[in-house]
C-alpha atoms as a PDB file:
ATOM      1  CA  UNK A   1      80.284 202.951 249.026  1.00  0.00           C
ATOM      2  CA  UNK A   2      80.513 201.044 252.302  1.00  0.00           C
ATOM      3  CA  UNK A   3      77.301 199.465 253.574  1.00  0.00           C
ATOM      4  CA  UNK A   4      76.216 201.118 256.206  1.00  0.00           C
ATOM      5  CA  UNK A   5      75.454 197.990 258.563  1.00  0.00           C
ATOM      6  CA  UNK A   6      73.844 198.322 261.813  1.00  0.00           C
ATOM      7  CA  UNK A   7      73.296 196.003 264.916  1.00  0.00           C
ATOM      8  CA  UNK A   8      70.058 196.779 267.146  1.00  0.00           C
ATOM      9  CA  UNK A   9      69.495 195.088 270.026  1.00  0.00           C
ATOM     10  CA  UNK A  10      66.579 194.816 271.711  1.00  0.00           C
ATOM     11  CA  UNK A  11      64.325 192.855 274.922  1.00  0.00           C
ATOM     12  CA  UNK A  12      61.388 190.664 275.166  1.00  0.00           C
ATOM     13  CA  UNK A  13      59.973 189.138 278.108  1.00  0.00           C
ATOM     14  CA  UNK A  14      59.912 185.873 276.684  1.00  0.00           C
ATOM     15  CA  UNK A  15      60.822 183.641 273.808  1.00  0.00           C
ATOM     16  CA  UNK A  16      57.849 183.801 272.235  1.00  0.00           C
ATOM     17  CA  UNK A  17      57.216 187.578 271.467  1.00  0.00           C
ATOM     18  CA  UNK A  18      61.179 187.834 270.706  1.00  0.00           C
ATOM     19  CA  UNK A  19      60.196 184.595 268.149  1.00  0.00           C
ATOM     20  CA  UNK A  20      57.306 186.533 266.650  1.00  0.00           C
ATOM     21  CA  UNK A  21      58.888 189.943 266.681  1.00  0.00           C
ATOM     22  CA  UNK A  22      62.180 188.744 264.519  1.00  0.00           C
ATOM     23  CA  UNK A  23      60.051 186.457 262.395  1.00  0.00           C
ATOM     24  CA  UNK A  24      57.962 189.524 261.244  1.00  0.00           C
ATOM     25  CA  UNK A  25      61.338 191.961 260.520  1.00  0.00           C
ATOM     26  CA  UNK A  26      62.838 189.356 258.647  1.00  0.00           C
ATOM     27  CA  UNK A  27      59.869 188.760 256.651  1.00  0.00           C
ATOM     28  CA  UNK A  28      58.979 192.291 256.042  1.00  0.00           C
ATOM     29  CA  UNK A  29      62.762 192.699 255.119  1.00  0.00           C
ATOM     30  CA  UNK A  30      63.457 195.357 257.909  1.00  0.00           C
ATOM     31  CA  UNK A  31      66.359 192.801 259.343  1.00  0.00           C
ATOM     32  CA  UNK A  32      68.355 190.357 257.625  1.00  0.00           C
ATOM     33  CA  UNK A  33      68.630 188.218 260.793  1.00  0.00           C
ATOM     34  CA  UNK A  34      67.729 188.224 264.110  1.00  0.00           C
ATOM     35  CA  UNK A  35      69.778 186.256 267.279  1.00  0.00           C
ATOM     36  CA  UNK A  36      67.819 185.448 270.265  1.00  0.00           C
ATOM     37  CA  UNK A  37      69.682 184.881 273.389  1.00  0.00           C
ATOM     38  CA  UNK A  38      67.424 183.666 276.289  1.00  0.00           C
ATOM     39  CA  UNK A  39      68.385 183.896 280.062  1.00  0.00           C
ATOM     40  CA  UNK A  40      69.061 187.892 280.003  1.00  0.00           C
ATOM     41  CA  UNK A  41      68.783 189.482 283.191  1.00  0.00           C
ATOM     42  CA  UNK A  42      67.943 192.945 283.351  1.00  0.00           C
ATOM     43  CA  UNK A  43      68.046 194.929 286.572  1.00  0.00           C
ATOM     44  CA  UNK A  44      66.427 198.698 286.514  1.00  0.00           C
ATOM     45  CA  UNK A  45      64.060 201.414 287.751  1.00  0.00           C
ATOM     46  CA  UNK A  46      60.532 201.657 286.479  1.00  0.00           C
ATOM     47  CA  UNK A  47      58.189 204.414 287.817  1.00  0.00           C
ATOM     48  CA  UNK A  48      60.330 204.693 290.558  1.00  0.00           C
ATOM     49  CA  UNK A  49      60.502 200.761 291.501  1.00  0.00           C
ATOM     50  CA  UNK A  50      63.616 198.729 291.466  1.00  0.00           C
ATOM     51  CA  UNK A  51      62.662 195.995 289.267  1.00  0.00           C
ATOM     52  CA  UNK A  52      64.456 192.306 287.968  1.00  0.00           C
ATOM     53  CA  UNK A  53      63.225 190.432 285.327  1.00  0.00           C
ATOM     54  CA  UNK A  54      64.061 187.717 283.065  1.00  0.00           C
ATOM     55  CA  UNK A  55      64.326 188.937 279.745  1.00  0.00           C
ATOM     56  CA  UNK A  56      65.426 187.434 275.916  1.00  0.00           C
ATOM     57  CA  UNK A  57      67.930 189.722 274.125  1.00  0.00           C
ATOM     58  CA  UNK A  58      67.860 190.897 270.570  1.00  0.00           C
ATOM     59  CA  UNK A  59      70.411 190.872 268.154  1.00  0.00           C
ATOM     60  CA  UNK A  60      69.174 192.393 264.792  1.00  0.00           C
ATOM     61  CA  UNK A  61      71.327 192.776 261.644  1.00  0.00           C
ATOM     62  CA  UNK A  62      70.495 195.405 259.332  1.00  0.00           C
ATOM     63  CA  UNK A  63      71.318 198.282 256.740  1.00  0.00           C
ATOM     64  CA  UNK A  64      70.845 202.363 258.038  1.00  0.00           C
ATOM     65  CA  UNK A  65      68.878 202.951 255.113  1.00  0.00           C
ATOM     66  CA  UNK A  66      66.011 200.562 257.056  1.00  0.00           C
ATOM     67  CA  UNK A  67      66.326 202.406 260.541  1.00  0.00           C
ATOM     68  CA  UNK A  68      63.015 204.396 260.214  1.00  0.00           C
ATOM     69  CA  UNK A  69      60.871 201.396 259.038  1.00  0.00           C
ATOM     70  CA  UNK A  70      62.261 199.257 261.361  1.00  0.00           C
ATOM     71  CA  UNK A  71      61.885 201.846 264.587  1.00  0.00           C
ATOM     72  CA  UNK A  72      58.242 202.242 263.368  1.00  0.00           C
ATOM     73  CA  UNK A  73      57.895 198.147 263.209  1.00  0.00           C
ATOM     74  CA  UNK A  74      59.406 197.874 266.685  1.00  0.00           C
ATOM     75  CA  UNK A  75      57.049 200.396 267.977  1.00  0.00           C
ATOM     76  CA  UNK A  76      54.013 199.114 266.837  1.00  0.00           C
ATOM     77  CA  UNK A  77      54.740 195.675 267.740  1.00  0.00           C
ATOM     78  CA  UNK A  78      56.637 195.428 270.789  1.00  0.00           C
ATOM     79  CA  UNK A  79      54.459 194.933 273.780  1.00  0.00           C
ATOM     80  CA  UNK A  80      56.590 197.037 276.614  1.00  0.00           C
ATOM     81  CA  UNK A  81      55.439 200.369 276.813  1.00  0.00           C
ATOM     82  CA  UNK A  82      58.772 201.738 275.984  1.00  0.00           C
ATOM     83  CA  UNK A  83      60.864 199.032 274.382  1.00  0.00           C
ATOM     84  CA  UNK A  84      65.083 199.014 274.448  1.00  0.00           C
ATOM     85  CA  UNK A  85      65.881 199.678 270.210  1.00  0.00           C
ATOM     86  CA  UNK A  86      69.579 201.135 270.224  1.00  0.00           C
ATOM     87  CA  UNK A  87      71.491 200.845 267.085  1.00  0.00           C
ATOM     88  CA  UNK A  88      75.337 200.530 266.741  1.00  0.00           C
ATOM     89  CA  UNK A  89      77.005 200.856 263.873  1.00  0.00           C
ATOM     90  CA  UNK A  90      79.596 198.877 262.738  1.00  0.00           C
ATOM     91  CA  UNK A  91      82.986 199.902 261.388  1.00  0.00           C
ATOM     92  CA  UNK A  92      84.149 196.642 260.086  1.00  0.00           C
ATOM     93  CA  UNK A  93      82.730 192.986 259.149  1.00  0.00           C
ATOM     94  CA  UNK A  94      83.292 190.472 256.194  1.00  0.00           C
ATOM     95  CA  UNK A  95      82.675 191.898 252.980  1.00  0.00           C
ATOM     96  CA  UNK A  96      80.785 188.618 252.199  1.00  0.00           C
ATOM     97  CA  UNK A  97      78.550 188.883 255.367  1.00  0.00           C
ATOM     98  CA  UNK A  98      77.663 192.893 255.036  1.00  0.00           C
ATOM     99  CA  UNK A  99      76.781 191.912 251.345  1.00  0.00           C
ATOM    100  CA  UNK A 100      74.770 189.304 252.202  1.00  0.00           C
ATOM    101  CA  UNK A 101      73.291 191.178 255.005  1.00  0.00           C
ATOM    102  CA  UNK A 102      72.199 194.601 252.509  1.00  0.00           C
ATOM    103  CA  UNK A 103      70.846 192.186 249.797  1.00  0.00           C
ATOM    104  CA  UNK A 104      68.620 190.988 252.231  1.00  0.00           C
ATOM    105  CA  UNK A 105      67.204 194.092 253.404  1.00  0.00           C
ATOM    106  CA  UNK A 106      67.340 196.708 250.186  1.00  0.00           C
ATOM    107  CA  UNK A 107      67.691 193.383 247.356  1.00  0.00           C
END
């Protein structure tokens, strides 16, 4: 059976919640890895309002099988009120990588 990897991005206003958010899904095992790319700029509507904001982007790694845990995780830690958490799968990757990344989330 092919793993069933996933990549999930996310944003965080700054550096340090994005720090603190991956830190905890890789130590609860939800994520193998997280990327953090700083200087994101996101431009949408809010309640109506145009809005701009700096943001840091989130590049999770994971397995399917950890979606639910890892939505719930994301939920109850993220501070926006309705965080970004889209997951796209991925059809191909190194057999070494996607076996390293699924022993690091399921063992």
């Amino acid at each position: 059976m092919a793993p069933a990897a996933l990549v999930v991005l996310t944003t965080l206003a700054t550096e340090e919640d994005a720090r603190r958010l991956v830190t905890a899904l890789v130590g609860e095992r939800l994520v193998a890895c997280g990327t953090l790319v700083t200087g994101a700029r996101s431009i949408y509507r809010w309640e109506g309002e145009l809005r701009e904001e700096n943001e840091v982007l989130v590049v999770l790694k994971t397995d399917a099988s950890r979606w639910d845990a890892l939505a719930a995780a994301v939920r109850e830690r993220h501070p926006y009120a309705v965080p970004e958490l889209l997951a796209l799968p991925i059809e191909r990757g190194l057999d070494r990588y996607l076996a390293w990344l699924r022993n690091e989330v399921i063992g």
